[in-house]
C-alpha atoms as a PDB file:
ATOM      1  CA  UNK A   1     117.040  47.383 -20.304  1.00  0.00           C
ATOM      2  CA  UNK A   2     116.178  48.788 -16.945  1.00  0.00           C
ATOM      3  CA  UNK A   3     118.637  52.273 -17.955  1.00  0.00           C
ATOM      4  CA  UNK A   4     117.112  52.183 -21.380  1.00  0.00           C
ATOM      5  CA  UNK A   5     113.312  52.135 -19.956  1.00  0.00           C
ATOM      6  CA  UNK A   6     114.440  55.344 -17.481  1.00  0.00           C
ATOM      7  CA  UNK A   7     115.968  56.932 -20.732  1.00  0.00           C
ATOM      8  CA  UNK A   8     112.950  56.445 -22.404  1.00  0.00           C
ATOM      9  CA  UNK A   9     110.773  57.336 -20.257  1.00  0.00           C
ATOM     10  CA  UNK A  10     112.579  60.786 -19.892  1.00  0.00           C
ATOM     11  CA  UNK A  11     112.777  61.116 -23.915  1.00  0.00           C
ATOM     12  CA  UNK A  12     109.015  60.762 -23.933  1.00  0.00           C
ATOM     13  CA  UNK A  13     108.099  63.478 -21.100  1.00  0.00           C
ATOM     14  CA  UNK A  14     110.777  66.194 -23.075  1.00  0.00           C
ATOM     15  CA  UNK A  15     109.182  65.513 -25.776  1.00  0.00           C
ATOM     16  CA  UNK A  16     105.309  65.970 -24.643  1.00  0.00           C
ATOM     17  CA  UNK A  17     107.492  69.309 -22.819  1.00  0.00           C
ATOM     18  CA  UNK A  18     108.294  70.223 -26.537  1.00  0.00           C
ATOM     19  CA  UNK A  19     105.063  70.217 -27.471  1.00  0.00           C
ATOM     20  CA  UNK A  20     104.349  66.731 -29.066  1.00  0.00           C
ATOM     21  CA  UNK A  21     101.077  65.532 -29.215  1.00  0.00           C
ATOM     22  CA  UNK A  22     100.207  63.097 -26.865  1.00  0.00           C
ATOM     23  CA  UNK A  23      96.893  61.567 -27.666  1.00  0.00           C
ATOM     24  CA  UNK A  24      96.028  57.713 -26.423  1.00  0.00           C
ATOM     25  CA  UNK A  25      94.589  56.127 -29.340  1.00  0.00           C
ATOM     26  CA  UNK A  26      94.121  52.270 -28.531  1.00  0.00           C
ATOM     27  CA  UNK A  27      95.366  50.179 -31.394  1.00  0.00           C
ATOM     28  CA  UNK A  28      92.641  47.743 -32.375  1.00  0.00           C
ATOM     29  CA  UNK A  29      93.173  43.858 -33.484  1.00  0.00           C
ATOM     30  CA  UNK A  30      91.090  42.001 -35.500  1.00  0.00           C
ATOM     31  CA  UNK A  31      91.124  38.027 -35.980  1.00  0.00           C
ATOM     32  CA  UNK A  32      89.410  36.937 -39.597  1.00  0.00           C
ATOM     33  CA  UNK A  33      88.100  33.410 -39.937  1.00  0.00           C
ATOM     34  CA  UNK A  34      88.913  31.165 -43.045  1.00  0.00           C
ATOM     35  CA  UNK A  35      85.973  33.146 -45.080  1.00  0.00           C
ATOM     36  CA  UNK A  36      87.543  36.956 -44.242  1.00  0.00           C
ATOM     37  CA  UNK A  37      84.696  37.700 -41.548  1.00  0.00           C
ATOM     38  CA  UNK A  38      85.563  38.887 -38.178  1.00  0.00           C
ATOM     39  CA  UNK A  39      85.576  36.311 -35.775  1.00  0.00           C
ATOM     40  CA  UNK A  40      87.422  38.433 -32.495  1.00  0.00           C
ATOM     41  CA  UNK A  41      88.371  42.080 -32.449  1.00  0.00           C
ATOM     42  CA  UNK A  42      89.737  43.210 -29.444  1.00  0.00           C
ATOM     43  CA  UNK A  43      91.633  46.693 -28.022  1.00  0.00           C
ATOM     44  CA  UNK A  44      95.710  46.277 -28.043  1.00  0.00           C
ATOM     45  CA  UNK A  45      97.145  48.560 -25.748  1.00  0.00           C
ATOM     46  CA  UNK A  46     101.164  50.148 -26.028  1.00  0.00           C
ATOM     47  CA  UNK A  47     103.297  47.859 -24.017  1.00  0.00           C
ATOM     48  CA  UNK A  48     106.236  49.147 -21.912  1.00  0.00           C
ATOM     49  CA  UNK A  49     108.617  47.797 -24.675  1.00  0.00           C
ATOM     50  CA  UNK A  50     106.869  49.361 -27.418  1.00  0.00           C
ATOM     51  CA  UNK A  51     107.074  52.509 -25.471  1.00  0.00           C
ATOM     52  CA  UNK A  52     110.592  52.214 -25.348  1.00  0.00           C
ATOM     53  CA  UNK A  53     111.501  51.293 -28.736  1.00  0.00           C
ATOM     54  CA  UNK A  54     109.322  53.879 -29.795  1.00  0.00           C
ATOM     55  CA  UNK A  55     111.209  56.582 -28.575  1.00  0.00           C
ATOM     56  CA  UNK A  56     115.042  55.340 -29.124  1.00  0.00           C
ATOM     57  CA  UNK A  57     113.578  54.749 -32.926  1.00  0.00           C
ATOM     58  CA  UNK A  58     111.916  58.361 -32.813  1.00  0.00           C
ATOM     59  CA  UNK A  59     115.738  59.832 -31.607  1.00  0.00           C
ATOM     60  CA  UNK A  60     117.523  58.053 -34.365  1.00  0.00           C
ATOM     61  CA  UNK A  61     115.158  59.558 -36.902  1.00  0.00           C
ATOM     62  CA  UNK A  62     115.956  62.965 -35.797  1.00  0.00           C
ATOM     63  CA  UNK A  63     119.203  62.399 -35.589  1.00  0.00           C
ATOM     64  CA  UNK A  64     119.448  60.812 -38.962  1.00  0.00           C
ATOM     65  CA  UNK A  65     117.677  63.866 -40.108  1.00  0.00           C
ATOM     66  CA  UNK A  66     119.931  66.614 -38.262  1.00  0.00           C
ATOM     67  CA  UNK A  67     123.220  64.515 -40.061  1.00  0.00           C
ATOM     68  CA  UNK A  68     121.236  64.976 -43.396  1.00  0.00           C
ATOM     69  CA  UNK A  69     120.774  68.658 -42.970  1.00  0.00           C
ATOM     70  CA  UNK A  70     124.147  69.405 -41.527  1.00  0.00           C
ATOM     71  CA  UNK A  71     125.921  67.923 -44.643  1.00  0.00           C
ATOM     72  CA  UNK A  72     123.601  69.474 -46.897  1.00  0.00           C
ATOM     73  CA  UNK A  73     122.369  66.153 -48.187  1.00  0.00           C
ATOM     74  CA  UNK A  74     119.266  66.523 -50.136  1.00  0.00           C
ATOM     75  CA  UNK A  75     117.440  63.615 -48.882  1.00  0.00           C
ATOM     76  CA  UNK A  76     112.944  62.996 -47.968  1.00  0.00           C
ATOM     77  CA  UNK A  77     112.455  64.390 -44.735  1.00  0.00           C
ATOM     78  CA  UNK A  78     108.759  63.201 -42.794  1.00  0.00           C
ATOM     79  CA  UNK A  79     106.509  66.066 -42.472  1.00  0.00           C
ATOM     80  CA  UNK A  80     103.564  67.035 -40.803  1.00  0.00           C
ATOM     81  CA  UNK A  81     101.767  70.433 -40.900  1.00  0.00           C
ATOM     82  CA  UNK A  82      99.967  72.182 -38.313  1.00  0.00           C
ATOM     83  CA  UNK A  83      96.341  72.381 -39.078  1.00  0.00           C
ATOM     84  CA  UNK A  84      94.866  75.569 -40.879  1.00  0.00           C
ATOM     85  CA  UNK A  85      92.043  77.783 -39.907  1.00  0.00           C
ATOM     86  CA  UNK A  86      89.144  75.328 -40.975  1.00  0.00           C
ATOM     87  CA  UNK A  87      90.578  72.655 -39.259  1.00  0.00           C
ATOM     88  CA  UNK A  88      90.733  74.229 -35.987  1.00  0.00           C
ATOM     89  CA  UNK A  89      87.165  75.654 -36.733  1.00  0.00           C
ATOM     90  CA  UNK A  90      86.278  71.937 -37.260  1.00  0.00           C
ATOM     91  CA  UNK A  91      87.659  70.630 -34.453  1.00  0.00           C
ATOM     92  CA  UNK A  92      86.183  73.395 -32.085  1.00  0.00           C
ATOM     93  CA  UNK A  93      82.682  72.619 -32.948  1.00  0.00           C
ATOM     94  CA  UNK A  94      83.663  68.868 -33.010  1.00  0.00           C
ATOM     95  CA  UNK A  95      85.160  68.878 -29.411  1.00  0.00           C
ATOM     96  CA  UNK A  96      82.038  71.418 -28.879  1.00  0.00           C
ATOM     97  CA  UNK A  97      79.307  68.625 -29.539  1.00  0.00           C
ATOM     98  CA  UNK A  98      81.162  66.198 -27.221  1.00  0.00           C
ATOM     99  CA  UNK A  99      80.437  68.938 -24.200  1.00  0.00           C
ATOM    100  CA  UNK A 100      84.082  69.886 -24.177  1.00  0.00           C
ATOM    101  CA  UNK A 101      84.446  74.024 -24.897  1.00  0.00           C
ATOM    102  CA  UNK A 102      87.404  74.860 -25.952  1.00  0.00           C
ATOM    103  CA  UNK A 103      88.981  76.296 -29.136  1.00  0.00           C
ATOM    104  CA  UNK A 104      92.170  75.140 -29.881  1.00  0.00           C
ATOM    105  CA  UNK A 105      94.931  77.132 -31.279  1.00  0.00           C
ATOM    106  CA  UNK A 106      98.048  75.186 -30.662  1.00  0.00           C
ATOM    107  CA  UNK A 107      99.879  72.431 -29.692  1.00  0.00           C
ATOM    108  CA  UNK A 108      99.090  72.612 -26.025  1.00  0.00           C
ATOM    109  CA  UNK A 109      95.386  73.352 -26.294  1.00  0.00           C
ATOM    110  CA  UNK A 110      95.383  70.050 -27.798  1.00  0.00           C
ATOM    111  CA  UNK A 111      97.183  67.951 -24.838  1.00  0.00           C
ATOM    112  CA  UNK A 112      95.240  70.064 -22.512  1.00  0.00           C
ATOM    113  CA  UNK A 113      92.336  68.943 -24.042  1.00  0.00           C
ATOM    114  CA  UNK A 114      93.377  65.053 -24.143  1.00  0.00           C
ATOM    115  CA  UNK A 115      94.859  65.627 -20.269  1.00  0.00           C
ATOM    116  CA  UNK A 116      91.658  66.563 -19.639  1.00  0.00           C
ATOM    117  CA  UNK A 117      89.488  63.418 -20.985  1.00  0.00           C
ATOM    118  CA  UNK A 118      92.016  60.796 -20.514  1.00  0.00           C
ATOM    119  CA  UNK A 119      90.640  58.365 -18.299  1.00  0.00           C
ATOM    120  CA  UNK A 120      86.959  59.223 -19.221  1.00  0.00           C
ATOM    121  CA  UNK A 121      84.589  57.838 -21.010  1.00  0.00           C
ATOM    122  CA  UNK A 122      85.091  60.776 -23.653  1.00  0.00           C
ATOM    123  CA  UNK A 123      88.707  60.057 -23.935  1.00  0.00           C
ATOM    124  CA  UNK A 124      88.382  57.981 -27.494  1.00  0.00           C
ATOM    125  CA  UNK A 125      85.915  59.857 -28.990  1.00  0.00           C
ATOM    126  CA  UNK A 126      87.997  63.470 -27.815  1.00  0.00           C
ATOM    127  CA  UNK A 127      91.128  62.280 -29.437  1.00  0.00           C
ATOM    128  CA  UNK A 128      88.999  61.226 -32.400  1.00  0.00           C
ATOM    129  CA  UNK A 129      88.119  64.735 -32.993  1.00  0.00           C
ATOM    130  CA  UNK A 130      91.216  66.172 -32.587  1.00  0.00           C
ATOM    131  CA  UNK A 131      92.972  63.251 -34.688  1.00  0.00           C
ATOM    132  CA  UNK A 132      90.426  64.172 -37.542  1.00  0.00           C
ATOM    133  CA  UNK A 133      90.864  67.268 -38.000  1.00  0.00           C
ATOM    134  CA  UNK A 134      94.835  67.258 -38.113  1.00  0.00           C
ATOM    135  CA  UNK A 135      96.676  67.265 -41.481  1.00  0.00           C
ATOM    136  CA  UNK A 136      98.147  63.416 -42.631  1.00  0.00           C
ATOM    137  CA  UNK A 137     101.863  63.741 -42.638  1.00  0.00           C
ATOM    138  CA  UNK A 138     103.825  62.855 -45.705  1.00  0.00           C
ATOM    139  CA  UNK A 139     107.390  62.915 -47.150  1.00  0.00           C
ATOM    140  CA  UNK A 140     108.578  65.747 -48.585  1.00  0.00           C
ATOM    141  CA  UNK A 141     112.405  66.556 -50.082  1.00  0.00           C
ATOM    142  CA  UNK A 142     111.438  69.950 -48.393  1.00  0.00           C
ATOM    143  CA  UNK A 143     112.441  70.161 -44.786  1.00  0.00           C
ATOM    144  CA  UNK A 144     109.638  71.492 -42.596  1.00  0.00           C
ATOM    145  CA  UNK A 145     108.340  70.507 -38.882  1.00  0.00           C
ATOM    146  CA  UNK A 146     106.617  67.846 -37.977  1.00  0.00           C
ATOM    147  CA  UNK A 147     103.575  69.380 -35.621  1.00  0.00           C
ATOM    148  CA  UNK A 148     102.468  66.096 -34.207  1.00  0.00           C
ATOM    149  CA  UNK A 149     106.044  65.032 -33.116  1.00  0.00           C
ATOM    150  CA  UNK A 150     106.864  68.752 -32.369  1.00  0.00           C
ATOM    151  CA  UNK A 151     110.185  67.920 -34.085  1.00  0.00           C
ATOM    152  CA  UNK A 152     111.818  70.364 -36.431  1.00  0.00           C
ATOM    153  CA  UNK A 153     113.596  67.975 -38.081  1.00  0.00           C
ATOM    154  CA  UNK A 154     112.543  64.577 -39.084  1.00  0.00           C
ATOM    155  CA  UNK A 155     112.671  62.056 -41.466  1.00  0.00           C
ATOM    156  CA  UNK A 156     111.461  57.698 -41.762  1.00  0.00           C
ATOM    157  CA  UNK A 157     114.556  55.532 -41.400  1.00  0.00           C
ATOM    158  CA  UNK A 158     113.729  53.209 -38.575  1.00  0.00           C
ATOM    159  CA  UNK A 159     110.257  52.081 -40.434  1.00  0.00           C
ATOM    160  CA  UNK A 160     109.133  48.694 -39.214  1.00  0.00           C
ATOM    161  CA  UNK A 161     107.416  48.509 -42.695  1.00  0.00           C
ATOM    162  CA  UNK A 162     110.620  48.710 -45.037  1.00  0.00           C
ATOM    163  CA  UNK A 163     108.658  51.681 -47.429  1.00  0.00           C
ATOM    164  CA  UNK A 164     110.620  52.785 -50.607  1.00  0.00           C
ATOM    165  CA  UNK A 165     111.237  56.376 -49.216  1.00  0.00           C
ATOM    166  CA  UNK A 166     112.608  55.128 -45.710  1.00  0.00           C
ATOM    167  CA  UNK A 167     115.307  53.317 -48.500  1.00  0.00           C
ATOM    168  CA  UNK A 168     116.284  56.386 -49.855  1.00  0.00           C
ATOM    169  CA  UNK A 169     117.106  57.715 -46.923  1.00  0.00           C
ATOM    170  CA  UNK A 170     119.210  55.082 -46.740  1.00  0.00           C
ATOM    171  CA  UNK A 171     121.088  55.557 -49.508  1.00  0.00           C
ATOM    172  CA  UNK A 172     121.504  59.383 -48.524  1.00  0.00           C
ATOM    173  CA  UNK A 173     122.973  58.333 -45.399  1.00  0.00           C
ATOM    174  CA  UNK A 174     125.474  55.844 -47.437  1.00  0.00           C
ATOM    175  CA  UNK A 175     125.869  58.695 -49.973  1.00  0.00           C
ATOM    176  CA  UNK A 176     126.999  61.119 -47.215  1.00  0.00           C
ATOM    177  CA  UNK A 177     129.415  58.978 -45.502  1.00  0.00           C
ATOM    178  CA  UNK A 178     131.539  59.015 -48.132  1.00  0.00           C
END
């Protein structure tokens, strides 16, 4: 564990290097009472072993992917394009209103921006606006990058939440080793 938690933690700072995203957006947990009303709801943070398994899982889907593409094996790939034009308008004059001038362009000018308010109180709402404004990434039988990952190649087979197309890629695999 202690060599997989180095590896990790390497994986995860090449990866920011690349050009991922790296926005801290607290995951938040709610606690319903017997009538479906919110009785606690409280801010979970990323542990050190989500971290990790986070990133091994993130490897094997690239890897999955790269075996996929290198045997020519149609297969549903996870995608996730960069904004357009409006969107980086929008989130300009949304990261404008929160006092924070800057209009971003690329990959970077985004983790510059959430380097810059991490640890503030404008860190949730910054990410917000940045978040907001990106494009929802989807599954596509088209290859293309993945522009919050920064991955050029990419697909869902690790899902904790078994989803149908994460299956097919299953199958591909299956289909591809023989």
């Amino acid at each position: 564990l202690g060599d997989m938690d180095g590896l990790s933690r390497r994986l995860r700072e090449k990866r920011i290097r690349n050009g991922a995203i790296d926005l801290a957006m607290p995951e938040v947990k709610c606690i319903l009472d017997a009538q479906g009303r919110a009785e606690k709801i409280f801010k979970r943070g990323a542990n050190e072993a989500y971290n990790l398994i986070e990133e091994f899982m993130l490897l094997a889907n690239v890897a999955v992917a790269e075996f996929l593409v290198a045997r020519n094996c149609p297969s549903l790939f996870r995608i996730h394009p960069a904004p357009g034009e409006e969107q980086w308008a929008q989130m300009a004059m949304d990261l404008q209103v929160l006092g924070i001038e800057v209009v971003p362009s690329d990959r970077q000018d985004l983790n510059d921006v959430a380097h810059r308010v991490r640890g503030t109180p404008l860190e949730y709402a910054g990410n917000l606006a940045i978040l907001r404004n990106l494009k929802r990434a989807t599954y596509s039988s088209v290859l293309d990058e993945h522009f919050g990952l920064a991955f050029e190649k990419y697909t869902h087979f690790t899902s904790p939440i078994r989803r149908y197309p994460d299956l097919l890629v299953h199958r591909q695999i299956k289909a591809a080793e023989q």
